[in-house]
PDB file of N, CA and C in Angstrom:
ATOM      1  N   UNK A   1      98.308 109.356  71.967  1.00  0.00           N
ATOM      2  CA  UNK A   1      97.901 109.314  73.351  1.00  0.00           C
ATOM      3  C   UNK A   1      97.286 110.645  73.778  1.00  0.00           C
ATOM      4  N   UNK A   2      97.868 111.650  73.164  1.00  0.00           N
ATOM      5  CA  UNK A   2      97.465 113.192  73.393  1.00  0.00           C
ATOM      6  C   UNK A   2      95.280 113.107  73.518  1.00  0.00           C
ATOM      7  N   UNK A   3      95.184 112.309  72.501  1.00  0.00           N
ATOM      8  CA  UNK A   3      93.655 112.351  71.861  1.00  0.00           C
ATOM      9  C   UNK A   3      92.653 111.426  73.155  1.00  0.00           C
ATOM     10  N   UNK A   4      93.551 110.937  74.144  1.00  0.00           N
ATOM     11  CA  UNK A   4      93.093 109.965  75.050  1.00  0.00           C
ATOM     12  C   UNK A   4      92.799 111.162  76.314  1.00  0.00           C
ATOM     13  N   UNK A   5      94.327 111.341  76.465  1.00  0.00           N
ATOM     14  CA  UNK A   5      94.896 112.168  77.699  1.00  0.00           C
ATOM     15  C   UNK A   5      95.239 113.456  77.568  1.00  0.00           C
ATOM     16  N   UNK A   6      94.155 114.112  77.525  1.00  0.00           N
ATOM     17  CA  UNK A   6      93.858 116.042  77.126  1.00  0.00           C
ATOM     18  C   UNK A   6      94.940 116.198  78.173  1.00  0.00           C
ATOM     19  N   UNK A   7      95.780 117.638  77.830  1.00  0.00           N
ATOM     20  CA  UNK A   7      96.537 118.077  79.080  1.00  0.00           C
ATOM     21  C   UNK A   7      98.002 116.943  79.049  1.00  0.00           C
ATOM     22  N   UNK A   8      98.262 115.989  78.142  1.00  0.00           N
ATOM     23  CA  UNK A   8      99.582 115.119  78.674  1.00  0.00           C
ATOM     24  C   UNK A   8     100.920 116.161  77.825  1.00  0.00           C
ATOM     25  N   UNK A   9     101.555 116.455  78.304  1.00  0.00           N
ATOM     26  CA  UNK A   9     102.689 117.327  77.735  1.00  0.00           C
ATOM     27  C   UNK A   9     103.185 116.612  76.734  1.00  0.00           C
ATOM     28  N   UNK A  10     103.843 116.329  75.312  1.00  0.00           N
ATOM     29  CA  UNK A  10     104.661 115.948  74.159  1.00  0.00           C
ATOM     30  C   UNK A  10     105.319 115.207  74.689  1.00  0.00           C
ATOM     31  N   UNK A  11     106.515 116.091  75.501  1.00  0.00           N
ATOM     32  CA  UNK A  11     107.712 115.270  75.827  1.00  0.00           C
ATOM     33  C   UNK A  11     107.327 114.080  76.959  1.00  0.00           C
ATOM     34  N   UNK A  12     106.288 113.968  77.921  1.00  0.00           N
ATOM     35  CA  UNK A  12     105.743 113.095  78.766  1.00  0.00           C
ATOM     36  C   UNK A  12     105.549 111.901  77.766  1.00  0.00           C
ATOM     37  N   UNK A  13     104.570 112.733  76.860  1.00  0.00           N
ATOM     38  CA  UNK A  13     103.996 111.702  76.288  1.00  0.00           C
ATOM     39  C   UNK A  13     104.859 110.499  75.193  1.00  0.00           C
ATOM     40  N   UNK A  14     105.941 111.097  74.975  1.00  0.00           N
ATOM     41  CA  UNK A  14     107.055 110.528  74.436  1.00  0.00           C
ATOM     42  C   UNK A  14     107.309 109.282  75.511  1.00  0.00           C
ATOM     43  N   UNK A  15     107.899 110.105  76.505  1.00  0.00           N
ATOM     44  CA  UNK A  15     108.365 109.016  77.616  1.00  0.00           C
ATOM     45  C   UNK A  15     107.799 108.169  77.590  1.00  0.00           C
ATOM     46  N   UNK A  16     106.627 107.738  78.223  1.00  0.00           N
ATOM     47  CA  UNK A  16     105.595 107.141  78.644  1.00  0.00           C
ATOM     48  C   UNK A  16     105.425 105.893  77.803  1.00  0.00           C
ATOM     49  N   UNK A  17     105.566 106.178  76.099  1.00  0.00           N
ATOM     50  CA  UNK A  17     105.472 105.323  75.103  1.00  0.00           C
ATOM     51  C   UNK A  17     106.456 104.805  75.180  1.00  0.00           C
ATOM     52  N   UNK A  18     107.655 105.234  75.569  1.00  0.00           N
ATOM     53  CA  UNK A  18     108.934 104.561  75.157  1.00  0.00           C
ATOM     54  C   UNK A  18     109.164 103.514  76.653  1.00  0.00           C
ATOM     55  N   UNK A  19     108.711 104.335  77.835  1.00  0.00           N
ATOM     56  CA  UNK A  19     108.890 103.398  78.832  1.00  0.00           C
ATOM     57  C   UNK A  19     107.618 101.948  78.421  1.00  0.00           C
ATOM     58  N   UNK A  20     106.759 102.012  77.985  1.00  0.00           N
ATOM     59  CA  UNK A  20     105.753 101.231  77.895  1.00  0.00           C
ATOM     60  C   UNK A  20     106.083 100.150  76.902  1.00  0.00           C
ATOM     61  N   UNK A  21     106.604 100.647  76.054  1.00  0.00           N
ATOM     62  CA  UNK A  21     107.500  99.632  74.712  1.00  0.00           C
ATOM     63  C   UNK A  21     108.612  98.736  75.807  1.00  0.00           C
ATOM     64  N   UNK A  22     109.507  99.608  76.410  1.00  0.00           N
ATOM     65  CA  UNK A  22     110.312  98.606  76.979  1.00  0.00           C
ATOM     66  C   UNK A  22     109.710  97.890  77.993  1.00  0.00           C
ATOM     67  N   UNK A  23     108.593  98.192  78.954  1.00  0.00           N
ATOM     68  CA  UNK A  23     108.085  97.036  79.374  1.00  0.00           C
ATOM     69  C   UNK A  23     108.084  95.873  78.670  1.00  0.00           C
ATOM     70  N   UNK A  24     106.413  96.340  77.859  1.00  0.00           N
ATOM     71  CA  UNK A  24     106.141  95.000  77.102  1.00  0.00           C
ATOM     72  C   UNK A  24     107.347  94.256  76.236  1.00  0.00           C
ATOM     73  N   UNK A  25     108.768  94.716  76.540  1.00  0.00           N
ATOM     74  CA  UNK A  25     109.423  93.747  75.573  1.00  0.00           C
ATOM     75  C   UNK A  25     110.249  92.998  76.939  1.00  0.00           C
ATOM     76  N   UNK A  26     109.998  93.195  78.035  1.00  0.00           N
ATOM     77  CA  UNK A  26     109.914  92.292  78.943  1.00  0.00           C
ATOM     78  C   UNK A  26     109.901  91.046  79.360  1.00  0.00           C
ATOM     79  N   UNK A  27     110.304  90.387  79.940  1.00  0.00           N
ATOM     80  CA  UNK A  27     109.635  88.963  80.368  1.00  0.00           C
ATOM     81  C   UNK A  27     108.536  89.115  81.369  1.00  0.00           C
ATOM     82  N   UNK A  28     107.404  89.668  81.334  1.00  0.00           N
ATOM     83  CA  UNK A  28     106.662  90.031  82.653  1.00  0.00           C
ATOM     84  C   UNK A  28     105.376  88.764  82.374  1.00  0.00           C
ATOM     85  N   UNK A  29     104.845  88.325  83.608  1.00  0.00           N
ATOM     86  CA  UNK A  29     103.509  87.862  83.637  1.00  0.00           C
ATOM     87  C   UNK A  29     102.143  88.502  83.137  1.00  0.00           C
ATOM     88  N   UNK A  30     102.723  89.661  83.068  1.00  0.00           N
ATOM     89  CA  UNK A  30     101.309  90.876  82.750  1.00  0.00           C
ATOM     90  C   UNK A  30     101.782  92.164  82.033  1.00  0.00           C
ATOM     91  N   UNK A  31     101.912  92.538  80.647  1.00  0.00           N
ATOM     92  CA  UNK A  31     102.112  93.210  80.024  1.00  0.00           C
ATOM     93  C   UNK A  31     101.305  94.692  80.296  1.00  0.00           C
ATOM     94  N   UNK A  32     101.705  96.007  80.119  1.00  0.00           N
ATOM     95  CA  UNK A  32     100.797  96.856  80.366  1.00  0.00           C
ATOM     96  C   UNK A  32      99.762  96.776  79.250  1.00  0.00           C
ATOM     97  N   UNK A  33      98.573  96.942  79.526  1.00  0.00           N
ATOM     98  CA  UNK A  33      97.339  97.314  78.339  1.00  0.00           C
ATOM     99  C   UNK A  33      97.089  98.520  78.339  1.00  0.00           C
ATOM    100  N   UNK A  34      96.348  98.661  77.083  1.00  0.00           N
ATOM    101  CA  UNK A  34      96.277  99.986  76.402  1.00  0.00           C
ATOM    102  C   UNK A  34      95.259 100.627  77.798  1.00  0.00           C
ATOM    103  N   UNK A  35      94.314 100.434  77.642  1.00  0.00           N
ATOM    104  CA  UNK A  35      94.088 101.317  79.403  1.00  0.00           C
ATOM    105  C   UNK A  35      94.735 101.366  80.427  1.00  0.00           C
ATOM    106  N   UNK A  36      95.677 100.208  80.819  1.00  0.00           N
ATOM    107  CA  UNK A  36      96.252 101.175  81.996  1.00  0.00           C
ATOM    108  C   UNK A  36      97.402 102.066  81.686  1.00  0.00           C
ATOM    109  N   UNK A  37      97.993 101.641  80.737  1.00  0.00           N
ATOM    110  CA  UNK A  37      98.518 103.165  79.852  1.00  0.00           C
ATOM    111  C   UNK A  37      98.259 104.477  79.820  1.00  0.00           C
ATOM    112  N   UNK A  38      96.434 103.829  79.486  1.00  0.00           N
ATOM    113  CA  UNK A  38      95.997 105.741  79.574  1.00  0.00           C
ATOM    114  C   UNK A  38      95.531 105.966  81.320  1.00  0.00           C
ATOM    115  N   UNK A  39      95.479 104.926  81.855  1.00  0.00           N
ATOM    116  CA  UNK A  39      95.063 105.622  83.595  1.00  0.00           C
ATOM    117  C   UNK A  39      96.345 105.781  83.416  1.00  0.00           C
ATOM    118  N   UNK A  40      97.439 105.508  83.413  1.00  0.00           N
ATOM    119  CA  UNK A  40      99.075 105.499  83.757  1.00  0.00           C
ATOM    120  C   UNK A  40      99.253 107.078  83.487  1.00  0.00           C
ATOM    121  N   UNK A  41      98.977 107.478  82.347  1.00  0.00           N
ATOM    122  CA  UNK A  41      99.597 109.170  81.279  1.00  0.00           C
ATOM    123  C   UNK A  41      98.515 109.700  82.052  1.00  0.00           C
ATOM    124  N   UNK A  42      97.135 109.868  82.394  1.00  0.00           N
ATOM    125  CA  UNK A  42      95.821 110.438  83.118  1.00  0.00           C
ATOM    126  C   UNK A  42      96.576 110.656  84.628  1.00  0.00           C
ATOM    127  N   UNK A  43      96.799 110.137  85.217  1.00  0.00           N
ATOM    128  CA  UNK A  43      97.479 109.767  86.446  1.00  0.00           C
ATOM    129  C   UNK A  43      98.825 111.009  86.631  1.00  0.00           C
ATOM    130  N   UNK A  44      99.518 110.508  85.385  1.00  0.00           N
ATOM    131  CA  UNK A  44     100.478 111.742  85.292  1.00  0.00           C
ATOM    132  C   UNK A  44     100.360 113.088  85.175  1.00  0.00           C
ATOM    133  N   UNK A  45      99.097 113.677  84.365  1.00  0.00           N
ATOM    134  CA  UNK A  45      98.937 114.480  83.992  1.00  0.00           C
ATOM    135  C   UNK A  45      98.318 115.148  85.295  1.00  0.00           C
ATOM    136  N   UNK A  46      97.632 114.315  86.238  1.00  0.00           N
ATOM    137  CA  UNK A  46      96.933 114.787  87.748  1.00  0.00           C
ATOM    138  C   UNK A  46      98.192 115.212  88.841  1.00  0.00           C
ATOM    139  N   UNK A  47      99.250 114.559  88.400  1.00  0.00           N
ATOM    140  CA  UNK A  47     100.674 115.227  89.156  1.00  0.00           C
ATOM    141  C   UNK A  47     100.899 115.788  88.612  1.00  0.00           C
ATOM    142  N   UNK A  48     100.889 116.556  87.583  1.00  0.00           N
ATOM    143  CA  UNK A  48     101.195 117.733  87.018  1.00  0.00           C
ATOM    144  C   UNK A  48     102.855 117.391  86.686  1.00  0.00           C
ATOM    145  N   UNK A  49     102.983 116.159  86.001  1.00  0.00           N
ATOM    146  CA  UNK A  49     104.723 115.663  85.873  1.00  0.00           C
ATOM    147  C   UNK A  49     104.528 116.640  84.414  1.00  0.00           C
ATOM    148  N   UNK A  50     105.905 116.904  84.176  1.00  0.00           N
ATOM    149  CA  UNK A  50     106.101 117.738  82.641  1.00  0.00           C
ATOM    150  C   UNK A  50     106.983 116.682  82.274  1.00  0.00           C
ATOM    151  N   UNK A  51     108.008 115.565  82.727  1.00  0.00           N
ATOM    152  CA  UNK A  51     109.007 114.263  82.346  1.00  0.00           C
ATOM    153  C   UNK A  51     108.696 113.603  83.154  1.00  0.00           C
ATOM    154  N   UNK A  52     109.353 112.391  82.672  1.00  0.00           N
ATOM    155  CA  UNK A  52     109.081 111.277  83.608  1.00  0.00           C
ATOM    156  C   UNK A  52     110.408 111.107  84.568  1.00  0.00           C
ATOM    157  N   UNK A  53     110.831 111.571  85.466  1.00  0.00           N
ATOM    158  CA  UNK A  53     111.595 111.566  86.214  1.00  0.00           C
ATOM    159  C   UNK A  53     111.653 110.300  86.867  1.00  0.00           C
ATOM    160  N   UNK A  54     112.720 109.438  87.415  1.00  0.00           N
ATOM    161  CA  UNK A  54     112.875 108.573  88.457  1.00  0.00           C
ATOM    162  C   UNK A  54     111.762 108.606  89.052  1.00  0.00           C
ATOM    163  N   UNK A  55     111.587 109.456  90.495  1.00  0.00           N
ATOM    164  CA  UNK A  55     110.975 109.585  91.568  1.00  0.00           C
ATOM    165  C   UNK A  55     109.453 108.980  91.406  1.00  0.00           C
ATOM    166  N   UNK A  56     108.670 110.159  89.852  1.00  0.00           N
ATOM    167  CA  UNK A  56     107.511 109.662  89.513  1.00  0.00           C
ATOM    168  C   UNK A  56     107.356 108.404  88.456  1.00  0.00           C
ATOM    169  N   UNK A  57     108.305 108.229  88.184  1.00  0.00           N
ATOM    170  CA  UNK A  57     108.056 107.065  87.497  1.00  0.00           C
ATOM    171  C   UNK A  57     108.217 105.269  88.176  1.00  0.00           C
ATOM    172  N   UNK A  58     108.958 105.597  89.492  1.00  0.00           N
ATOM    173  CA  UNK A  58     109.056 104.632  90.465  1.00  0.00           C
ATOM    174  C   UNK A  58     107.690 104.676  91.432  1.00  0.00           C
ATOM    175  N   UNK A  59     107.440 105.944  91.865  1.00  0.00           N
ATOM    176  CA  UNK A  59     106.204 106.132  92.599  1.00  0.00           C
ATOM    177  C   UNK A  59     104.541 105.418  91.949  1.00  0.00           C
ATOM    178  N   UNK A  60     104.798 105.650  90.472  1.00  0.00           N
ATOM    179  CA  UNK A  60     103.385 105.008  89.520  1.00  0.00           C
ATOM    180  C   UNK A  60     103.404 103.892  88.647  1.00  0.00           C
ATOM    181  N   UNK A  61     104.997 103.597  88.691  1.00  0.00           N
ATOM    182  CA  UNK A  61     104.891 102.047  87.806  1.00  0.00           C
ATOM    183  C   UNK A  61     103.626 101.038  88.536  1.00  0.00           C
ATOM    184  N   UNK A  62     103.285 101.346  89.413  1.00  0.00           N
ATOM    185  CA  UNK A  62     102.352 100.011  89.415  1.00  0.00           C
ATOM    186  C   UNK A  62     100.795 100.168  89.616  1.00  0.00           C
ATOM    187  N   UNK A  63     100.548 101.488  88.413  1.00  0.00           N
ATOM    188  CA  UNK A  63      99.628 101.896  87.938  1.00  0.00           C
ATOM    189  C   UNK A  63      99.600 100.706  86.227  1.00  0.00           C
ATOM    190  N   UNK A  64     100.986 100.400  86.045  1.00  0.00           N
ATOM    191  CA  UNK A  64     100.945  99.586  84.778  1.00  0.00           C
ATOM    192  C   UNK A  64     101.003  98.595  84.992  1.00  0.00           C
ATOM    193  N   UNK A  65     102.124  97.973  86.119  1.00  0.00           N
ATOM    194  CA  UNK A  65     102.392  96.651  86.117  1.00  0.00           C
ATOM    195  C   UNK A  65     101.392  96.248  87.876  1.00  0.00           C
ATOM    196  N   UNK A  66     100.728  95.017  87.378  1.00  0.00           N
ATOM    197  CA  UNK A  66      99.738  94.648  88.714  1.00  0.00           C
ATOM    198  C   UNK A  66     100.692  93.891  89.673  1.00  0.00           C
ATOM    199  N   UNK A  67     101.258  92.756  89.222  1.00  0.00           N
ATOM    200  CA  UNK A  67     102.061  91.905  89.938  1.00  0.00           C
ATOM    201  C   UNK A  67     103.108  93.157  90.550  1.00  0.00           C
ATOM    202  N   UNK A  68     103.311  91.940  92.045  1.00  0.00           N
ATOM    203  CA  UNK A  68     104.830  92.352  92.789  1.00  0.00           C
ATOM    204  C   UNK A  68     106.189  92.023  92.145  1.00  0.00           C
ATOM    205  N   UNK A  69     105.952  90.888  91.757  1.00  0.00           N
ATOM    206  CA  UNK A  69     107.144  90.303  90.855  1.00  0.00           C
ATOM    207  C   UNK A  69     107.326  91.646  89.431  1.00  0.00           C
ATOM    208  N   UNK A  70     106.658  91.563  88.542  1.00  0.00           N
ATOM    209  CA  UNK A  70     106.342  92.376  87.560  1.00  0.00           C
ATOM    210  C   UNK A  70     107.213  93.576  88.020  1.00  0.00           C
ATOM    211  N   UNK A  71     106.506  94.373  89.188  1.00  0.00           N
ATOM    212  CA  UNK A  71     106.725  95.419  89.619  1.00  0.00           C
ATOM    213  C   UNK A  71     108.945  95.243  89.912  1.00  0.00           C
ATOM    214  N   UNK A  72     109.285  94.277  90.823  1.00  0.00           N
ATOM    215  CA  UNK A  72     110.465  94.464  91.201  1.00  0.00           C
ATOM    216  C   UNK A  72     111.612  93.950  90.260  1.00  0.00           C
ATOM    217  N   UNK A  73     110.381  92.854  88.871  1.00  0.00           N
ATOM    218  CA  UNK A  73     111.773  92.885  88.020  1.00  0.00           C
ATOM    219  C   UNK A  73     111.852  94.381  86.989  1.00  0.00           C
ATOM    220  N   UNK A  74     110.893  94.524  86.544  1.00  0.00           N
ATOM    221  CA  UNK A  74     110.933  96.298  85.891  1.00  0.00           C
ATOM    222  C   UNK A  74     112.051  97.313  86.412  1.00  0.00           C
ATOM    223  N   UNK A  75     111.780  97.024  87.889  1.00  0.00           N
ATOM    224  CA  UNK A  75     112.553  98.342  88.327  1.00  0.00           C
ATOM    225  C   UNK A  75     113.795  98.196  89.020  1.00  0.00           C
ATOM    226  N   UNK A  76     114.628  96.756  88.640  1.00  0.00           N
ATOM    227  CA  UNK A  76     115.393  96.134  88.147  1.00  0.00           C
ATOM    228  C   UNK A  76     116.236  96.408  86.959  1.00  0.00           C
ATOM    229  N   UNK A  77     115.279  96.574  86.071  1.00  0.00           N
ATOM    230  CA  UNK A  77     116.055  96.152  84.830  1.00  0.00           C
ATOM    231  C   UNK A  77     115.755  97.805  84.178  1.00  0.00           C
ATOM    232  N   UNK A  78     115.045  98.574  84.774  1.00  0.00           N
ATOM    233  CA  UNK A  78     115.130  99.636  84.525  1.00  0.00           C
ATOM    234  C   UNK A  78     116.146 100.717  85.118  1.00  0.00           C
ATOM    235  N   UNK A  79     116.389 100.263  86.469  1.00  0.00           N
ATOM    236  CA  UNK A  79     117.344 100.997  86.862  1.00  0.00           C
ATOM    237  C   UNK A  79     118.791 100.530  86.520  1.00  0.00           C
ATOM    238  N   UNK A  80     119.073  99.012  86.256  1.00  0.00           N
ATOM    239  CA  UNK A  80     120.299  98.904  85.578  1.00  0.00           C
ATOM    240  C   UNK A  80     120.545  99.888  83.708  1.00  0.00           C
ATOM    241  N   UNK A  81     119.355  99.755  83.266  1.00  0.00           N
ATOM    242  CA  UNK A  81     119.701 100.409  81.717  1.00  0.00           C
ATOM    243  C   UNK A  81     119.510 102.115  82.420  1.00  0.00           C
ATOM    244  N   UNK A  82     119.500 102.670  83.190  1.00  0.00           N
ATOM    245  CA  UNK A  82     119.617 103.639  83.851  1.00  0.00           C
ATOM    246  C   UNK A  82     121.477 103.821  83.805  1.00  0.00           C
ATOM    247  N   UNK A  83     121.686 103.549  84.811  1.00  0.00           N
ATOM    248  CA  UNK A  83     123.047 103.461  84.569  1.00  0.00           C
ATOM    249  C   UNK A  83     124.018 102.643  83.992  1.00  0.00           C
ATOM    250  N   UNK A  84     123.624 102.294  82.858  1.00  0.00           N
ATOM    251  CA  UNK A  84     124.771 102.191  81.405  1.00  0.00           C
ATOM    252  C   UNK A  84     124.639 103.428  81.079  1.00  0.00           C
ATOM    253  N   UNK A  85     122.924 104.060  80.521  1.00  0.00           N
ATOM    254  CA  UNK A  85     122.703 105.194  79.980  1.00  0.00           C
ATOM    255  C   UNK A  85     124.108 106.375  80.793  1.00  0.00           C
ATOM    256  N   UNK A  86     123.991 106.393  81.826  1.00  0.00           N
ATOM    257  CA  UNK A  86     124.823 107.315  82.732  1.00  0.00           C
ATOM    258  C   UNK A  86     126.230 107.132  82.228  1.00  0.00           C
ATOM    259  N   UNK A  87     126.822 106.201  82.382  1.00  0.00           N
ATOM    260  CA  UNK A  87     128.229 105.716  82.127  1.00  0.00           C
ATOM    261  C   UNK A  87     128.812 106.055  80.470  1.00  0.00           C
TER     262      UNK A  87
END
């Protein structure tokens, strides 16, 4: 992704893949594609994020996912594997 998105930090760019894998293993109507991936990491790199924190990663998920549905089961099922991770 680095070769797409000049300027995306390692560890971002880690994230980003790993959040994007667990999308698409999703039940969603609309999977992210490889471009809005890279507007998604491009996007990031214009906030100047160094991780993908909550805040920005709730603020731009729907730079990946188009649907409303899409959008509120993601961040759903992302914030529950959020806190197992915690526990």
């Amino acid at each position: 992704m680095n070769l797409k998105v000049p300027g995306l930090p390692p560890k971002l760019a880690s994230e980003a893949v790993e959040l994007v894998q667990r999308l698409r293993g999703m039940d969603l109507k609309k999977h992210p594609s490889v471009s809005e991936t890279i507007d998604w990491a491009r996007a990031l790199v214009e906030l100047n994020a160094r991780h993908l924190d909550r805040p920005t990663r709730d603020t731009t998920l729907s730079v990946l996912l188009k649907y409303e549905s899409d959008l509120n089961k993601a961040r759903r099922e992302i914030s529950r594997d959020d806190r197992r991770r915690a526990n």
